[in-house]
Protein backbone atom coordinates (compact mmCIF):
# COMPACT_ATOMS: atom_id res chain seq x y z
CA UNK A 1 135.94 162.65 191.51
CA UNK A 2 133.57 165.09 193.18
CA UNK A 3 130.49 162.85 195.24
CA UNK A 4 127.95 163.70 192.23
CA UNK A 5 130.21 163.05 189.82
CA UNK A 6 130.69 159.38 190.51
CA UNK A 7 127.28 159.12 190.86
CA UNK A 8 126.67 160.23 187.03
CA UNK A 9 129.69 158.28 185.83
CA UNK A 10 128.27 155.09 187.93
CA UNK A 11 124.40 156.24 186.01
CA UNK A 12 126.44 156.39 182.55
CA UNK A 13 128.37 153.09 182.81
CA UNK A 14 125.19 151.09 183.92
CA UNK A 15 123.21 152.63 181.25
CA UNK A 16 125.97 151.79 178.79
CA UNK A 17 126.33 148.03 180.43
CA UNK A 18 122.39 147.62 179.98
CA UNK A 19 122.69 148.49 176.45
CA UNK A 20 125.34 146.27 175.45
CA UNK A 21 123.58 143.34 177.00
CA UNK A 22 120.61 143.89 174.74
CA UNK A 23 123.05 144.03 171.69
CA UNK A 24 124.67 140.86 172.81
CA UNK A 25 121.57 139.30 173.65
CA UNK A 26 120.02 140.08 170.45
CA UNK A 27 122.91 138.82 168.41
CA UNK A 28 123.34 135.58 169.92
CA UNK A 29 119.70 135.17 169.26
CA UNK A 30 120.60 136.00 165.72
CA UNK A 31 123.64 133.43 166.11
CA UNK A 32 121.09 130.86 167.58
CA UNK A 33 118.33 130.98 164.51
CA UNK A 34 121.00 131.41 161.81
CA UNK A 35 122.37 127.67 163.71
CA UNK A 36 118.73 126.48 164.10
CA UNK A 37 119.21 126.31 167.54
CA UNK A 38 115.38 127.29 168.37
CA UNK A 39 115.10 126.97 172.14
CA UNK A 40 118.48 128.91 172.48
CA UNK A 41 117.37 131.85 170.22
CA UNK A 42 114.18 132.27 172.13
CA UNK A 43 116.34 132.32 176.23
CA UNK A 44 118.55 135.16 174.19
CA UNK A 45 115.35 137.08 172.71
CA UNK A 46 113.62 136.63 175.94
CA UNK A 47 116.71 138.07 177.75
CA UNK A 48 116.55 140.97 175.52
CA UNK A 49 113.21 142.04 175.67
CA UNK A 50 114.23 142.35 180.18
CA UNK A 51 116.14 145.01 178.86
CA UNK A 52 113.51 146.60 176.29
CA UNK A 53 110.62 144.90 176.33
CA UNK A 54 109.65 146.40 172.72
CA UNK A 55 112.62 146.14 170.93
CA UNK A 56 111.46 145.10 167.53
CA UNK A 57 114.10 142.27 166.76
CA UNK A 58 113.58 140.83 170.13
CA UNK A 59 110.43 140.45 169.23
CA UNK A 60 110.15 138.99 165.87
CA UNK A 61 113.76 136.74 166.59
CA UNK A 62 111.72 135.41 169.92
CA UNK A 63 108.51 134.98 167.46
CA UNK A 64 110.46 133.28 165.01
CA UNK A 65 112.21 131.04 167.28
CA UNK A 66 109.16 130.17 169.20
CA UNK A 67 107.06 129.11 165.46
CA UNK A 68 109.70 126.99 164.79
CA UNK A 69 109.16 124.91 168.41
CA UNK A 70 105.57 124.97 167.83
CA UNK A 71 104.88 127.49 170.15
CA UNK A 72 102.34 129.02 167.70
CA UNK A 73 100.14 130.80 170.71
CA UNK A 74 103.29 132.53 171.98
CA UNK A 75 104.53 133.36 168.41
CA UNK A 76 101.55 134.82 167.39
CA UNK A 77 101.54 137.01 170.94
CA UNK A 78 105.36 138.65 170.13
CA UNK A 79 104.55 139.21 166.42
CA UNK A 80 101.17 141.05 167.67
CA UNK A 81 103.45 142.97 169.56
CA UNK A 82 105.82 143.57 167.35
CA UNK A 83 103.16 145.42 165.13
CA UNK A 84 102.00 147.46 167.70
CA UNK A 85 105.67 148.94 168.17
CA UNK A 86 105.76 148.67 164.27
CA UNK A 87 102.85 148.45 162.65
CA UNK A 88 104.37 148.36 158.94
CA UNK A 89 106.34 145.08 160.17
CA UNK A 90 106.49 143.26 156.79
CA UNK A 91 108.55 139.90 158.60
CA UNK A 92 105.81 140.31 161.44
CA UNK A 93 102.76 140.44 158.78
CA UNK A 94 103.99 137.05 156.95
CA UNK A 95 105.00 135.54 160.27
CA UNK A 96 101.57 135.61 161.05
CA UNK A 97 100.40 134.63 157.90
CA UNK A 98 102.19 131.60 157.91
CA UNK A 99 101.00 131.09 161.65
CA UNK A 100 96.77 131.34 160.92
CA UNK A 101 96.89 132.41 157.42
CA UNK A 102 92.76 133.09 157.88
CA UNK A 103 92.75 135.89 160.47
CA UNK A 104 95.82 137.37 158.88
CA UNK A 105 93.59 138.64 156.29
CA UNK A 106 91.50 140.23 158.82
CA UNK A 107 94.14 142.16 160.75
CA UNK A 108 95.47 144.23 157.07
C-alpha cells in the first residue's frame, strides 16, 4: 500500500476498533444489570461513555446501575444528562422520578 493509504486504512481500523469497544462495553453493562451485578454495570457504562461521552444507553445503564448502589447524586447527574442528549427520555424521566419524585414534577 501507497504511504497515504496505510495511513487511512490505519484511521479506518481504529475508528472501527473504538466503536466496537463502545458496543462491547455497553453490552456487558447490559449483561451486568440484567445479573444485578451493580458496581460491574456502572465500570462498563463508565468505560463507554470514554468512548462517547453522550451515548444515551451509557448513560441511563450507568444511571441505573449507580441508583441501585445508592449513588443517588451521581444517578441523578447521568439521567440529567441523558435528557439533555434526549430530552423525550421516558426511562430517564421515571428514573428520576423514582430518585426525588418532588423536583421531578418541576423539570416536565
Amino acid at each position: 500500500l501507497h504511504e497515504s493509504g496505510a495511513v487511512l486504512l490505519s484511521g479506518r481500523m481504529l475508528e472501527s476498533l473504538r466503536t466496537l469497544t463502545l458496543h462491547l462495553h455497553n453490552n456487558a453493562a447490559q449483561a451486568a444489570l440484567s445479573a444485578r451485578l451493580w458496581a460491574q454495570a456502572s465500570a462498563h457504562a463508565s468505560q463507554a461513555l470514554e468512548h462517547d461521552e453522550a451515548n444515551a444507553k451509557a448513560l441511563y445503564r450507568r444511571a441505573l446501575a449507580k441508583s441501585k448502589l445508592g449513588e443517588d447524586a451521581a444517578a441523578r447527574r447521568d439521567s440529567e444528562s441523558l435528557l439533555k442528549v434526549e430530552p423525550g427520555n421516558r426511562a430517564a424521566h421515571m428514573l428520576l422520578r423514582q430518585l426525588d419524585p418532588v423536583s421531578e414534577v418541576f423539570t416536565n
